[in-house]
Structures are given as structure tokens and as C-alpha cells.
C-alpha atoms as a PDB file:
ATOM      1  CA  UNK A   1     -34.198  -0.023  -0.271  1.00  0.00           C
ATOM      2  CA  UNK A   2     -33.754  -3.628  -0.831  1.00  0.00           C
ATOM      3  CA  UNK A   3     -31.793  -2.723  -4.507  1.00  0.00           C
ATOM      4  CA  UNK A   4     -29.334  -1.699  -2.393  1.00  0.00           C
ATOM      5  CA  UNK A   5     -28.383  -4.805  -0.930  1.00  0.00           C
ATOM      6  CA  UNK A   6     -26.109  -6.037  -3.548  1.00  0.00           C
ATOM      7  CA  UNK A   7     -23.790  -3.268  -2.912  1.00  0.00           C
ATOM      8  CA  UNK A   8     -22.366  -3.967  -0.150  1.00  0.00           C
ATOM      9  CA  UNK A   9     -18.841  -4.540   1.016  1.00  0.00           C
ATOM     10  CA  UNK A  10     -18.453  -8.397   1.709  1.00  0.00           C
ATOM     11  CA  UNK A  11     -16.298  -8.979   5.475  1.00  0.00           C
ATOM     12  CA  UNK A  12     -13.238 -10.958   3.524  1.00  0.00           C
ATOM     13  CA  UNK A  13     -12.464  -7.811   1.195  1.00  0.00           C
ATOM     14  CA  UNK A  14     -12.624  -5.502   4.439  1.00  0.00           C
ATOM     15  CA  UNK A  15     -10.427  -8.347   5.981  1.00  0.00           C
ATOM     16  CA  UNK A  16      -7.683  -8.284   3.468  1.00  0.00           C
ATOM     17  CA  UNK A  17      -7.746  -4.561   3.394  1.00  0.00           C
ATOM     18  CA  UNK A  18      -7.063  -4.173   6.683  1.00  0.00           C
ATOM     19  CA  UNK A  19      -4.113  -6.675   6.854  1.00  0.00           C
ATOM     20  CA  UNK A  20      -2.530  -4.573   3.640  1.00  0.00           C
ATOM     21  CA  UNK A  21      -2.769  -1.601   5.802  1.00  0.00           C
ATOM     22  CA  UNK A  22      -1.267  -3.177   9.225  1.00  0.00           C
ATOM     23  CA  UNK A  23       1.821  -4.235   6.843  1.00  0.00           C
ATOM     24  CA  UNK A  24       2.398  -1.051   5.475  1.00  0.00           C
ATOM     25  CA  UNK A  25       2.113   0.399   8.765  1.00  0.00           C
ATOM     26  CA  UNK A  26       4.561  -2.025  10.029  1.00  0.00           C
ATOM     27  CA  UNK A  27       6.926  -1.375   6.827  1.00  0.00           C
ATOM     28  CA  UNK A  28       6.674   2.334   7.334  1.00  0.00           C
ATOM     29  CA  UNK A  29       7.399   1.623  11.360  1.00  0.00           C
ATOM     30  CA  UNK A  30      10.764  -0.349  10.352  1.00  0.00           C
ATOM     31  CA  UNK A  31      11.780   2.266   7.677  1.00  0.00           C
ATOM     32  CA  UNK A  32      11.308   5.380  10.228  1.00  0.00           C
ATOM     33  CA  UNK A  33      13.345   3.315  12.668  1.00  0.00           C
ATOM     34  CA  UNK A  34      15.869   2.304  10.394  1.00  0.00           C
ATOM     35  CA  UNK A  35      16.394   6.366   8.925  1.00  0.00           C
ATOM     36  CA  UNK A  36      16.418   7.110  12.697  1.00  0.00           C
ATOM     37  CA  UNK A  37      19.365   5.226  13.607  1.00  0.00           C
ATOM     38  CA  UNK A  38      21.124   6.254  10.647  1.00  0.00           C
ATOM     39  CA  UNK A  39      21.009   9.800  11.303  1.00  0.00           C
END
């Protein structure tokens, strides 16, 4: 099992991806707001 080792997902890449997906969230939050009080 120890060939496997080298494939793993290092923290800072999981850390970056999860900062991309708490700004889109937050973009999509402000657009759904902002077609809300449009309508």
C-alpha cells in the first residue's frame, strides 16, 4: 500500500478549494438576493 502514498491530496489544495466554493456560494447568495428584489 505504501505506492499509494504519493497520491494524496495535500491540506493547502483542499484549503483553497474550499474558499473558491464559499465565494461562489456567497456570489450566488448576493445574485439570488439581488433577482429577488428586482422581481
Amino acid at each position: 500500500m505504501s505506492h499509494w502514498t504519493h497520491i494524496h491530496i495535500p491540506a493547502s489544495a483542499l484549503l483553497v478549494h474550499s474558499k473558491i466554493l464559499s465565494d461562489l456560494r456567497g456570489f450566488c447568495d448576493e445574485l439570488w438576493i439581488a433577482v429577488q428584489s428586482h422581481s
